[in-house]
Protein backbone atom coordinates (compact mmCIF):
# COMPACT_ATOMS: atom_id res chain seq x y z
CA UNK A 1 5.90 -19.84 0.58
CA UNK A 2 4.08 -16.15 0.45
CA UNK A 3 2.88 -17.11 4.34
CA UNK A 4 7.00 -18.19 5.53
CA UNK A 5 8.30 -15.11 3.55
CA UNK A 6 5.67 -12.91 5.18
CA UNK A 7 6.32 -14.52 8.78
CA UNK A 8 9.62 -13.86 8.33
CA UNK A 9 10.06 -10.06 7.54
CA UNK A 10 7.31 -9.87 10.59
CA UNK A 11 9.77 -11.64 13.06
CA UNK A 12 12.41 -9.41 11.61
CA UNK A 13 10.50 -6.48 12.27
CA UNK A 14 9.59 -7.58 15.64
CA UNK A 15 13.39 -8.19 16.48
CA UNK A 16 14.37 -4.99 15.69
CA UNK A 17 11.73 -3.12 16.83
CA UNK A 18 11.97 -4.52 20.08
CA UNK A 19 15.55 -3.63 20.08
CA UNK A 20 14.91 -0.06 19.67
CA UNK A 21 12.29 0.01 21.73
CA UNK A 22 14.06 -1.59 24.70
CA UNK A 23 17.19 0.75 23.77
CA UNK A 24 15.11 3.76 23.33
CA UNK A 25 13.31 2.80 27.21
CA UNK A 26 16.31 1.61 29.04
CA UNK A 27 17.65 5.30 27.60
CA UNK A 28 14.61 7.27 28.55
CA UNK A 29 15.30 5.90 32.35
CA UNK A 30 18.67 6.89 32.30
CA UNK A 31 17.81 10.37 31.35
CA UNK A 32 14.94 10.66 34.48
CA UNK A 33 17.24 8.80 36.39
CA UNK A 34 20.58 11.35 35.60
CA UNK A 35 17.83 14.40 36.52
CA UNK A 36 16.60 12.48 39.39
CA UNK A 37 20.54 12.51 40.41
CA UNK A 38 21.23 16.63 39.89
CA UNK A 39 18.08 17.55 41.99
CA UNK A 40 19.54 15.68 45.13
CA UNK A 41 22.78 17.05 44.66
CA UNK A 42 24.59 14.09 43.93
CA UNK A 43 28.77 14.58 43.15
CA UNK A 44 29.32 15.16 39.08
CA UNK A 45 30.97 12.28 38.50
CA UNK A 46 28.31 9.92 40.15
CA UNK A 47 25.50 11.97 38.34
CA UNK A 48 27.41 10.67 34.55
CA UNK A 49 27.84 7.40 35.25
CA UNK A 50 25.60 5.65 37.77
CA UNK A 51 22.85 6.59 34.88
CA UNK A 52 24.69 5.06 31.95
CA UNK A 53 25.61 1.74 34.27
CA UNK A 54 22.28 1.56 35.55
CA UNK A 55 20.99 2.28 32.11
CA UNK A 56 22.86 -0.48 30.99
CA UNK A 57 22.14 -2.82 33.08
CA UNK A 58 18.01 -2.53 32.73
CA UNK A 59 18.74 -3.30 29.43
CA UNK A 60 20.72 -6.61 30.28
CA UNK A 61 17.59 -7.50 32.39
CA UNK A 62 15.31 -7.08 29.98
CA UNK A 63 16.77 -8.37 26.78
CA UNK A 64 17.37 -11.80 29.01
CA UNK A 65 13.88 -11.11 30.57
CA UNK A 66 12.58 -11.38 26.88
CA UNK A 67 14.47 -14.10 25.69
CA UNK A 68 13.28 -16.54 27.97
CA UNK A 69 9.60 -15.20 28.15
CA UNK A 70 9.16 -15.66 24.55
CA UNK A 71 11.54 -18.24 23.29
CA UNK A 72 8.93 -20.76 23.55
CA UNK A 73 7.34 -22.86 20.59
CA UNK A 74 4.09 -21.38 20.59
CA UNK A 75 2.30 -19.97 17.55
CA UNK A 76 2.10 -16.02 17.59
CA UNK A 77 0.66 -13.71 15.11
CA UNK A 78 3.43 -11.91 13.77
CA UNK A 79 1.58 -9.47 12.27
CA UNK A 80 -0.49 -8.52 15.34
CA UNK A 81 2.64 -8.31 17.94
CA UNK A 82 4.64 -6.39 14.96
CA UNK A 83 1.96 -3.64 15.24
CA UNK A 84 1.78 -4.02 19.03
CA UNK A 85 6.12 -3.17 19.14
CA UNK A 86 5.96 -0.42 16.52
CA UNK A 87 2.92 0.84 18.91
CA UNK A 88 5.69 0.79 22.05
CA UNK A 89 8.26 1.88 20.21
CA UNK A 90 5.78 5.07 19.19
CA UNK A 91 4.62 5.01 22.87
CA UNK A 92 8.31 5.74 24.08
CA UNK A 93 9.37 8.27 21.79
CA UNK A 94 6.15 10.09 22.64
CA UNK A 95 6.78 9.98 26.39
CA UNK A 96 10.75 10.96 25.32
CA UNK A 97 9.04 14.04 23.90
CA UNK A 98 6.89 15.15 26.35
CA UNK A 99 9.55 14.87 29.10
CA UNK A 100 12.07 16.79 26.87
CA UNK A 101 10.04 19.67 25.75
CA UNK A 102 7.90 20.03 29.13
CA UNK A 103 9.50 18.72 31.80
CA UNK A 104 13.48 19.81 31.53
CA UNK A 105 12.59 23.35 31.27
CA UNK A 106 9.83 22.52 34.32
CA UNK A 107 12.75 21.12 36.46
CA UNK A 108 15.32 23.62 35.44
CA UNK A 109 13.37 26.66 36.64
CA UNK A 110 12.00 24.85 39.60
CA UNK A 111 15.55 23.73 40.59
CA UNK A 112 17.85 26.36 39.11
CA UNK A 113 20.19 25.93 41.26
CA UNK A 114 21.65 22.18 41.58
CA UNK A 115 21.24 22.64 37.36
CA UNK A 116 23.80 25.62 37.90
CA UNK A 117 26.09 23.65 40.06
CA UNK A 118 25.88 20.18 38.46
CA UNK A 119 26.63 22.53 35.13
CA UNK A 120 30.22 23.84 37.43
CA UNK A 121 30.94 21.37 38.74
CA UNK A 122 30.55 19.09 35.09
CA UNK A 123 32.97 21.17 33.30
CA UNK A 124 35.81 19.10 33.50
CA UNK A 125 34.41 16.27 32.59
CA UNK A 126 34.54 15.59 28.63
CA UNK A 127 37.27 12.96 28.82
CA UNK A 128 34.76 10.82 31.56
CA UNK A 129 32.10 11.45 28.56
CA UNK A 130 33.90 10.27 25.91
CA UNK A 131 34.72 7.17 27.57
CA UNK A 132 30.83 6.24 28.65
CA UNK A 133 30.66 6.73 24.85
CA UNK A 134 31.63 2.87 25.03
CA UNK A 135 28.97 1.85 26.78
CA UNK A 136 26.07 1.83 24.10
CA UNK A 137 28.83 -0.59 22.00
CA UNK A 138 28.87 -2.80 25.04
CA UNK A 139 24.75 -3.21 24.55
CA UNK A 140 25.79 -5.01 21.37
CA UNK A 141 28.52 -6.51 22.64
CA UNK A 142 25.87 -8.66 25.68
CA UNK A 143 23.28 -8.61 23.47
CA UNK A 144 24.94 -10.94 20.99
CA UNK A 145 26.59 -12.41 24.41
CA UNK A 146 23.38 -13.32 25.36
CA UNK A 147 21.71 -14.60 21.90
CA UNK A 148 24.97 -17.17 21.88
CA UNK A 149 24.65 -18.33 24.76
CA UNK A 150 21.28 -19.63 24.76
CA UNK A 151 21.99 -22.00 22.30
CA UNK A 152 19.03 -23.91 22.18
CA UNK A 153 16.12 -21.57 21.50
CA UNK A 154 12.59 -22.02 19.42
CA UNK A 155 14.13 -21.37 15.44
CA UNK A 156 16.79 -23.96 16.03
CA UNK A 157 15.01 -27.00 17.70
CA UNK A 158 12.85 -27.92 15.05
CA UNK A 159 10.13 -27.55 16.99
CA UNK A 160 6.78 -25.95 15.41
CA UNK A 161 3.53 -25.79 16.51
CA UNK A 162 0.87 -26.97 14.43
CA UNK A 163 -2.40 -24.52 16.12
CA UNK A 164 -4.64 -23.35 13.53
């Protein structure tokens, strides 16, 4: 019972760690991707949302990516892949870090001056913000579109492998 219970809280862990991490990369890419965006001089409005779409759509890809990579019945160590997510997850928020605190000021000297115009030209814009404020709900919203859907996956067959 001690090994299930144990197995359990793992896969839990692994869930949502893997959730974060996968929110926490998809959202690191959409922050390189929105800077990417200002340097060329692309319009305001494209600049705020092609990030968030794109954004969300990497995280579509990957989620469904995942779920059918790893909804097999195989025999993992849970403990072992928990510490490899949590590692990731680390990983990512390191790498979130070092791009905030070294590389926006980097880019903001180097290219003063599409920050100064994206920053004129974005003034007018709070309404378009608050709406992409939706779009992190709509991660939820395919996620559990997704985890429906595919009905038939490794904890409800039945099936369990026996591997020592």
């Amino acid at each position: 019972m001690k090994k299930n219970q144990t197995d359990f809280i793992n896969k839990l862990g692994i869930g949502a760690f893997a959730y974060i991490s996968i929110s926490e990369f998809c959202g690191l890419i959409e922050y390189l991707f929105e800077y990417v965006l200002i340097i060329a001089g692309t319009k305001p409005i494209t600049t705020i949302w092609l990030p968030e779409i794109m954004s969300l759509f990497l995280f579509t890809i990957i989620v469904v990516w995942g779920i059918k990579k790893y909804n097999r019945p195989i025999e993992i160590d849970t403990r072992k892949t928990l510490k490899s997510i949590i590692t990731i997850f680390f990983g990512i928020l390191i790498l979130q870090f070092l791009f905030s605190y070294f590389g926006t000021d980097f880019l903001m000297e180097k290219y003063s001056t599409e920050f100064e115009n994206y920053a004129k030209a974005n003034k007018g814009s709070l309404m378009l913000r608050g709406y992409l404020a939706f779009l992190p709900i709509l991660q939820f919203v395919i996620l559990g579109i997704i985890l429906l859907m595919n009905k038939k996956t490794v904890a409800n067959t039945g099936n369990r492998c026996t591997t020592p």
